[in-house]
Protein backbone atom coordinates (compact mmCIF):
# COMPACT_ATOMS: atom_id res chain seq x y z
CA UNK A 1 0.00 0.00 0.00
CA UNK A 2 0.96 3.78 -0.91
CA UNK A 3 2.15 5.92 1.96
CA UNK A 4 0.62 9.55 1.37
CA UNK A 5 3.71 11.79 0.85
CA UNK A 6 3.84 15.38 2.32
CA UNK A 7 4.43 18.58 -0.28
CA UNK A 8 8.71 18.37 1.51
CA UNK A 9 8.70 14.53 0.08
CA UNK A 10 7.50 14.79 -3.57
CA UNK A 11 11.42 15.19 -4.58
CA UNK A 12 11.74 11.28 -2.58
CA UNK A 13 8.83 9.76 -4.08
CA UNK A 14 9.70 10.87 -7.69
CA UNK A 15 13.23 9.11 -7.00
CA UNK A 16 11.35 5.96 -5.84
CA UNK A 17 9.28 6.08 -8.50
CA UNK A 18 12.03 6.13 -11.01
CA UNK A 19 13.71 3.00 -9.30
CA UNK A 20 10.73 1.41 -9.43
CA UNK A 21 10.66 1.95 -12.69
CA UNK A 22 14.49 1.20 -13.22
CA UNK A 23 14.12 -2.68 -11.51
CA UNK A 24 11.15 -3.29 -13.88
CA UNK A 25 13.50 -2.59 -17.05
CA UNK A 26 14.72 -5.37 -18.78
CA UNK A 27 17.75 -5.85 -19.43
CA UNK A 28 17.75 -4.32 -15.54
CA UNK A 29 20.70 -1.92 -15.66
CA UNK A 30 22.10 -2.45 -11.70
CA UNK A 31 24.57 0.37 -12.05
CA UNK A 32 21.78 2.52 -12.52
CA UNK A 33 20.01 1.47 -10.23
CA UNK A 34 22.53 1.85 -7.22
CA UNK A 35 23.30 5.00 -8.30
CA UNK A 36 19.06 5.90 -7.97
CA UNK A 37 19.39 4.28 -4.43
CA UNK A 38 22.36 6.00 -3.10
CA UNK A 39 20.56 9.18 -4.42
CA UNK A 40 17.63 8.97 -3.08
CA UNK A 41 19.09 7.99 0.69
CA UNK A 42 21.67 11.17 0.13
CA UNK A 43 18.41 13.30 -0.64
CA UNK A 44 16.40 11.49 2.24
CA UNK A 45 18.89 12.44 5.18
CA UNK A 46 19.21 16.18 3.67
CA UNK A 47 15.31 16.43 3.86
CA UNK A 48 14.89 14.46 7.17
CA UNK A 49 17.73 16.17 8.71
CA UNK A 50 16.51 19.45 8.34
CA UNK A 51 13.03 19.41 8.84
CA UNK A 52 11.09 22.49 10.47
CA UNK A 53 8.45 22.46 13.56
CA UNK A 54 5.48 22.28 10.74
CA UNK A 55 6.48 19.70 8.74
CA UNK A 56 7.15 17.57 12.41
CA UNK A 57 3.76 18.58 12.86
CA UNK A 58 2.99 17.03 9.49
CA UNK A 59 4.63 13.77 10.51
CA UNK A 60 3.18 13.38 13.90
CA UNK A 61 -0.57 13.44 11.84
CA UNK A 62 0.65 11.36 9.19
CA UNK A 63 -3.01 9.02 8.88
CA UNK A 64 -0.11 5.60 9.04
CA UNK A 65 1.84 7.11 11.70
CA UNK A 66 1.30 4.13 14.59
CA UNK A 67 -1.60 4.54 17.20
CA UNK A 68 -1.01 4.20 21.27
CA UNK A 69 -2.72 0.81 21.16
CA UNK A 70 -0.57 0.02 18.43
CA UNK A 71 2.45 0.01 20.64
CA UNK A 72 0.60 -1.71 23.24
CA UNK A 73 -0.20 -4.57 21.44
CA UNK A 74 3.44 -4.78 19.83
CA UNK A 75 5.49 -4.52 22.94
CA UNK A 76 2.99 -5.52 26.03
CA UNK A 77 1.10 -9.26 26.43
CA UNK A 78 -1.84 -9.78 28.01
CA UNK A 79 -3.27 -6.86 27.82
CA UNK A 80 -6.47 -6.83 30.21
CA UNK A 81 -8.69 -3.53 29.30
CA UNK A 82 -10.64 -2.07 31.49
CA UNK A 83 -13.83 0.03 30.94
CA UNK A 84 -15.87 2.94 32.41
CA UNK A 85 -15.13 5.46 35.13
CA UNK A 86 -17.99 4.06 37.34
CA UNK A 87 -19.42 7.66 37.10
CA UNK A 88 -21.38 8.35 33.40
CA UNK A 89 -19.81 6.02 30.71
CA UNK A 90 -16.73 4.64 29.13
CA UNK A 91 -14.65 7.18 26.74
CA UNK A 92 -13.48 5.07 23.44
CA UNK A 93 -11.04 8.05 23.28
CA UNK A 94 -8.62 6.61 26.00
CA UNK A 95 -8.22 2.90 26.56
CA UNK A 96 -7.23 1.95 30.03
CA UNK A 97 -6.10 -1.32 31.34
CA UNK A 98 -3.16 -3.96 32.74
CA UNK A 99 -0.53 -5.50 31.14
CA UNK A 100 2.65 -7.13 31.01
CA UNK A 101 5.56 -5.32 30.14
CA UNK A 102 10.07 -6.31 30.53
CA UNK A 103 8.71 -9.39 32.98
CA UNK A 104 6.51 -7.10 34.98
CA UNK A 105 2.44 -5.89 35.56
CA UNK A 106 2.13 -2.27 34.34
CA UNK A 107 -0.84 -0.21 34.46
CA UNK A 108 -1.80 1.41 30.74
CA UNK A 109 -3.20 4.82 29.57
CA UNK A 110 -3.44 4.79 25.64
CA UNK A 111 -4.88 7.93 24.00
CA UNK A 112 -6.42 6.20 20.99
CA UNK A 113 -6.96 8.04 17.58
CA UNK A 114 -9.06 5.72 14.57
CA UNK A 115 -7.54 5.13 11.12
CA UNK A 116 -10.50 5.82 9.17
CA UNK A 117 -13.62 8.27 9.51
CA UNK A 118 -15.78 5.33 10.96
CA UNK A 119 -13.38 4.42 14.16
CA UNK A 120 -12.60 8.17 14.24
CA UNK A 121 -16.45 8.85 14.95
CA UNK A 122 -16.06 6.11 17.68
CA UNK A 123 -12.89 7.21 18.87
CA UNK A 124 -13.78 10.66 18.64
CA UNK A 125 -10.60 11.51 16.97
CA UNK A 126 -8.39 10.98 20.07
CA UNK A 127 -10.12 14.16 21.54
CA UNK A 128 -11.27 12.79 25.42
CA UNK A 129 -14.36 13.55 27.52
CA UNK A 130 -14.63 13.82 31.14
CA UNK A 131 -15.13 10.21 32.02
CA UNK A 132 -11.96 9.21 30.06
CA UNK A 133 -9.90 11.15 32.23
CA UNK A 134 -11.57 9.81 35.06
CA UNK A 135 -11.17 6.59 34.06
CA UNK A 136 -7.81 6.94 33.34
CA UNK A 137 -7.56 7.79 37.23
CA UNK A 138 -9.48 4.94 37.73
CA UNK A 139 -6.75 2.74 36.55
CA UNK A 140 -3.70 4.70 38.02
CA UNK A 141 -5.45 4.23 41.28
CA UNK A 142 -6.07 1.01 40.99
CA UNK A 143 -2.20 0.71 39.95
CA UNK A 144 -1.16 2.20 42.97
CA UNK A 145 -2.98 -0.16 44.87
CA UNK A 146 -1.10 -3.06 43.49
CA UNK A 147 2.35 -1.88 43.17
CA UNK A 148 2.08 -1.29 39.55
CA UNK A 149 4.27 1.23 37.25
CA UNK A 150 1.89 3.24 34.95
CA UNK A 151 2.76 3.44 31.07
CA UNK A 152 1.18 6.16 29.46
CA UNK A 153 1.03 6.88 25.67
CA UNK A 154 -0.14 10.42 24.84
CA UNK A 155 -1.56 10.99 21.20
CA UNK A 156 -4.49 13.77 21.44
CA UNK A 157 -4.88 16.69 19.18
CA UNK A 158 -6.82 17.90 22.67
CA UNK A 159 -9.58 17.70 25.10
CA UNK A 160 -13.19 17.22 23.72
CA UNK A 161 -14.63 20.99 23.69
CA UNK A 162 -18.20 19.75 23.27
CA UNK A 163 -20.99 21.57 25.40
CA UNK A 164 -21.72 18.11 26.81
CA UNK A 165 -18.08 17.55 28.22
CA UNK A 166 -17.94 21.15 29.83
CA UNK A 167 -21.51 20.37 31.64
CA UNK A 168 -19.66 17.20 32.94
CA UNK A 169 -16.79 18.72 33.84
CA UNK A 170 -14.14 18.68 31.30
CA UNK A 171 -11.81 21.32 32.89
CA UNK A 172 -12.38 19.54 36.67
CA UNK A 173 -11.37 16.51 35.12
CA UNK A 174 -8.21 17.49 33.74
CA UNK A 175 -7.56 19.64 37.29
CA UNK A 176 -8.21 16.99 39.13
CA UNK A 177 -5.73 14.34 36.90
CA UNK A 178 -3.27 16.77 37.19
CA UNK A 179 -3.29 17.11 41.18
CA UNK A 180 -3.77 13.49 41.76
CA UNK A 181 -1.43 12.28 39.43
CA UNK A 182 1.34 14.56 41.35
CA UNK A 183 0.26 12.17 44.02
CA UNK A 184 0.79 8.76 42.51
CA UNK A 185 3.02 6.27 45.03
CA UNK A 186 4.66 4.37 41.94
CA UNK A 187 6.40 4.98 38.62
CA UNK A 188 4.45 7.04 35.78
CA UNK A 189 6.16 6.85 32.42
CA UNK A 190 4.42 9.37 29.77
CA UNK A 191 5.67 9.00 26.31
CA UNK A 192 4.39 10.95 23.81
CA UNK A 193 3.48 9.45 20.33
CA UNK A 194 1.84 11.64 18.36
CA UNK A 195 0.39 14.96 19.14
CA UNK A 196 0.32 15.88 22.69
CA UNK A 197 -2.31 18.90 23.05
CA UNK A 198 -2.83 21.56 25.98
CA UNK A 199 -4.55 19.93 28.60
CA UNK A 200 -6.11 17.30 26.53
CA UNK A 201 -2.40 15.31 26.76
CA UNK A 202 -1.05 16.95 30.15
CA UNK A 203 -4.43 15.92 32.03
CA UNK A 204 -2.26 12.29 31.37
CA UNK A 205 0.83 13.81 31.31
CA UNK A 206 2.17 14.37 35.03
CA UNK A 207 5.19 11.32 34.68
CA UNK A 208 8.52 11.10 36.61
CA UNK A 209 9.81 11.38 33.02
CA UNK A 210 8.56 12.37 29.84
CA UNK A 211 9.67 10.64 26.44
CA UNK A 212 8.71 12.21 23.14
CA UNK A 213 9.25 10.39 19.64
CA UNK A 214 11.25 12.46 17.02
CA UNK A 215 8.58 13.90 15.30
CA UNK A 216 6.15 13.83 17.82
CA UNK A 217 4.96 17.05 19.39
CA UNK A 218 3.76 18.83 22.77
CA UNK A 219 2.57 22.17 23.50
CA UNK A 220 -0.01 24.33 24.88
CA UNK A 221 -2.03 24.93 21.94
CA UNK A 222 -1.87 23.63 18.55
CA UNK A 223 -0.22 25.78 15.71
CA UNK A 224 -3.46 26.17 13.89
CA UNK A 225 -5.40 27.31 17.47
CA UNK A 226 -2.52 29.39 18.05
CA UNK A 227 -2.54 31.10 14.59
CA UNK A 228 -6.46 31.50 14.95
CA UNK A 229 -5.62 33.38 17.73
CA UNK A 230 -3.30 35.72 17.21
CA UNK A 231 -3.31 36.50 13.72
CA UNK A 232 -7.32 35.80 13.47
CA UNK A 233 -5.86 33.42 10.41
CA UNK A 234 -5.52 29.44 10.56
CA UNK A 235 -3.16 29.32 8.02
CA UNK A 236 -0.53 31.04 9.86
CA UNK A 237 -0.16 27.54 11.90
CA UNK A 238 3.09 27.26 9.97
CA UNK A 239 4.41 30.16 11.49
CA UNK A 240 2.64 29.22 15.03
CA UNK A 241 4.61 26.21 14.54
CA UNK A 242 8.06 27.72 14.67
CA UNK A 243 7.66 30.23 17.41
CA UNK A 244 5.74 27.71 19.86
CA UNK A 245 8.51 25.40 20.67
CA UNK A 246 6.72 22.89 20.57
CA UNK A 247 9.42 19.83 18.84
CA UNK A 248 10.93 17.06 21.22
CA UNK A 249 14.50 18.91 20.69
CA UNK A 250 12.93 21.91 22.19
CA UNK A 251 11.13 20.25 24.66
CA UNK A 252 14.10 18.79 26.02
CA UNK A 253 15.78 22.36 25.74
CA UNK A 254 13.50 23.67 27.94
CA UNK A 255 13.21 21.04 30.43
CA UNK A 256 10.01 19.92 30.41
CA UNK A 257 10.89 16.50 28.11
CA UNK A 258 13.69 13.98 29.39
CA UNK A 259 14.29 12.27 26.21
CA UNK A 260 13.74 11.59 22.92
CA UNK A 261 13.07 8.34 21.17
CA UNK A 262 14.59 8.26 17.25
CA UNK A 263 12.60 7.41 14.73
CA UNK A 264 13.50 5.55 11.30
CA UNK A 265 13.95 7.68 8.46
CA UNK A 266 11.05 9.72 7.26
CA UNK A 267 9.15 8.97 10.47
CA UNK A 268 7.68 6.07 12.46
CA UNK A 269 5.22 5.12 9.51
CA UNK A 270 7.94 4.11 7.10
CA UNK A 271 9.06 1.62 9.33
CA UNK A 272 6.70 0.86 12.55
CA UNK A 273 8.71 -2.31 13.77
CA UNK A 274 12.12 -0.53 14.30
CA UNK A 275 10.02 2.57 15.82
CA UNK A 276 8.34 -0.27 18.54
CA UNK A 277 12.05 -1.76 19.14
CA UNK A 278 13.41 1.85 20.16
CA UNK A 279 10.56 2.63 22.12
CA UNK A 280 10.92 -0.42 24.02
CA UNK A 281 14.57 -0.08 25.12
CA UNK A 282 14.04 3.85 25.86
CA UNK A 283 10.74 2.36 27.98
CA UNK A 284 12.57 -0.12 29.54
CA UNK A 285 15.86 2.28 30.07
CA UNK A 286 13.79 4.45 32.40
CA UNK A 287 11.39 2.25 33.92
CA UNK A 288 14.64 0.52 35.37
CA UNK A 289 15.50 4.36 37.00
CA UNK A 290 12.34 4.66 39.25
CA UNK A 291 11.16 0.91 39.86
CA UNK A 292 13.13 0.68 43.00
CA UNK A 293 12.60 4.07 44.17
CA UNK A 294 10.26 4.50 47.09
CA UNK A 295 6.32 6.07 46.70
CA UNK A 296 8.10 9.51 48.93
CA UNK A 297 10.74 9.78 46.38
CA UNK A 298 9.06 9.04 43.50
CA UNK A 299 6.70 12.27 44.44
CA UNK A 300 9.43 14.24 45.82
CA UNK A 301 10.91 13.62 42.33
CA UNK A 302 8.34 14.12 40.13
CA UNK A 303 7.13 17.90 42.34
CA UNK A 304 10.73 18.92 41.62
CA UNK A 305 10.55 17.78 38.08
CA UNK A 306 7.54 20.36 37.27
CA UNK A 307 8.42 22.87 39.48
CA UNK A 308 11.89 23.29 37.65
CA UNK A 309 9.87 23.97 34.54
CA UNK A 310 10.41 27.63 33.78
CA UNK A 311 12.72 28.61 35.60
CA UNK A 312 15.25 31.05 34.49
CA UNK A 313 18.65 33.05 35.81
CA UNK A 314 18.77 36.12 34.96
CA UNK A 315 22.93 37.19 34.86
CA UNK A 316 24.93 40.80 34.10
CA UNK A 317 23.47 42.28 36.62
CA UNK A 318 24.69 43.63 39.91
CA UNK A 319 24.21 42.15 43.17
CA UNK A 320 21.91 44.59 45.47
């Protein structure tokens, strides 16, 4: 199957399609041909080496890009889900549940986005309501209960803003995540996937460490609310893009990611299996830092973690 290309790619796909074209030749003239392929790897690690905070943007939409559950099923077993929040119904947005993971029970929060316009209406396009958060809570709780580090895989382009989600508490929910979550007595590992949106991703996002994927992003807003904003013009989100900070280098810049997971060249859709393999050892890499910690540290750790974020020294001036 065809993988859409972005507008930055057409100069790679008209090199594939030209060795394509080249192996189907007969006589097949090899020389060619290696000469097409060492091109068109030059020309992908120019492109993929420079890309800008829009066209990561891009990448983190990309409709193949792999899904949370996607690396649940390819790195966890017996995955157990778990449904509801026990208070008004169960959000399809966010699945929730226990697996295993490196030998040992963890605890799962999956943001889930569909692949076509039918599991998108289920799935509401990744966007949560109330009752997802609070079930992800649910879960955590439960996890604490049992001794059980908490995996969480952030991939939201937001929060639901529906009229029904505010009357249920939309903004209470994500509050009261955030507080709680603070609170948490065992490891919380957030990695970031995809998008990770205001509070729609940070109402799941209070970890001891946060992982982001190459091309993944996480910010406040998104570049096209951002550009709707302030220059009363959506498509200005390519300039929203580069002033937001919002890529996993700058992230990690400004303190508020740990690390960041590589992807394969031209993103994690080109090649999903080597994305789930480095996700795994970065996964496992820092689960191994907090498993033995205590519940106090782990909090102590993870209050000093956010409260860090922001701050600044101010130097040339004189002492008073």
């Amino acid at each position: 199957m065809a993988i859409t290309a972005f507008d930055f790619e057409k100069p790679l796909v008209e090199l594939e399609q030209r060795i394509q074209e080249t192996e189907q030749q007969e006589p097949r003239d090899d020389v060619a041909l290696a000469q097409l392929r060492d091109e068109l790897e030059k020309r992908q690690r120019e492109i993929y080496a420079q890309l800008s905070p829009w066209q990561r943007v891009l990448l983190a939409r990309h409709a193949d890009r792999p899904h949370s559950m996607d690396y649940v099923n390819a790195l966890m077993t017996d995955f157990i889900e778990v449904h509801g929040d026990r208070f008004y119904a169960d959000d399809k947005a966010v699945q929730c549940g226990f697996a295993t993971f490196a030998d040992m029970p963890v605890a799962v929060v999956a943001q889930q986005k569909g692949r076509d316009t039918k599991e998108n209406l289920v799935r509401n396009w990744g966007m949560s309501h109330p009752e997802g958060y609070r079930k992800a809570m649910r879960v955590m709780r439960l996890a604490e209960k049992f001794g059980m580090p908490i995996i969480v895989f952030i991939d939201t382009p937001g929060a639901f803003p529906g009229i029904g989600a505010e009357e249920r508490g939309q903004a209470e929910a994500i509050a009261r995540n955030i507080r709680d979550m603070f609170t948490l007595q065992v490891p919380v590992i957030c990695v970031v996937v995809g998008e990770g949106a205001s509070g729609g991703a940070l109402g799941v996002g209070v970890g001891d460490c946060v992982l982001m994927l190459e091309n993944s992003w996480y910010c406040v807003i998104s570049p096209e609310g951002c550009a709707a904003i302030l220059w009363k013009d959506r498509a200005m989100a390519e300039q929203a893009a580069q002033h937001l900070k919002l890529t996993a280098p700058d992230l990690i810049e400004l303190g508020v990611a740990d690390d960041i997971i590589p992807e394969p060249l031209g993103g994690a859709h080109r090649n999903p299996d080597d994305t789930y393999v480095n996700v795994k050892q970065k996964l496992e890499e820092w689960l191994m830092k907090f498993v033995d910690k205590t519940g106090d540290e782990l909090v102590a750790h993870r209050y000093a973690k956010f409260r860090a974020m922001g701050r600044y020294l101010e130097t040339g001036k004189e002492d008073v």
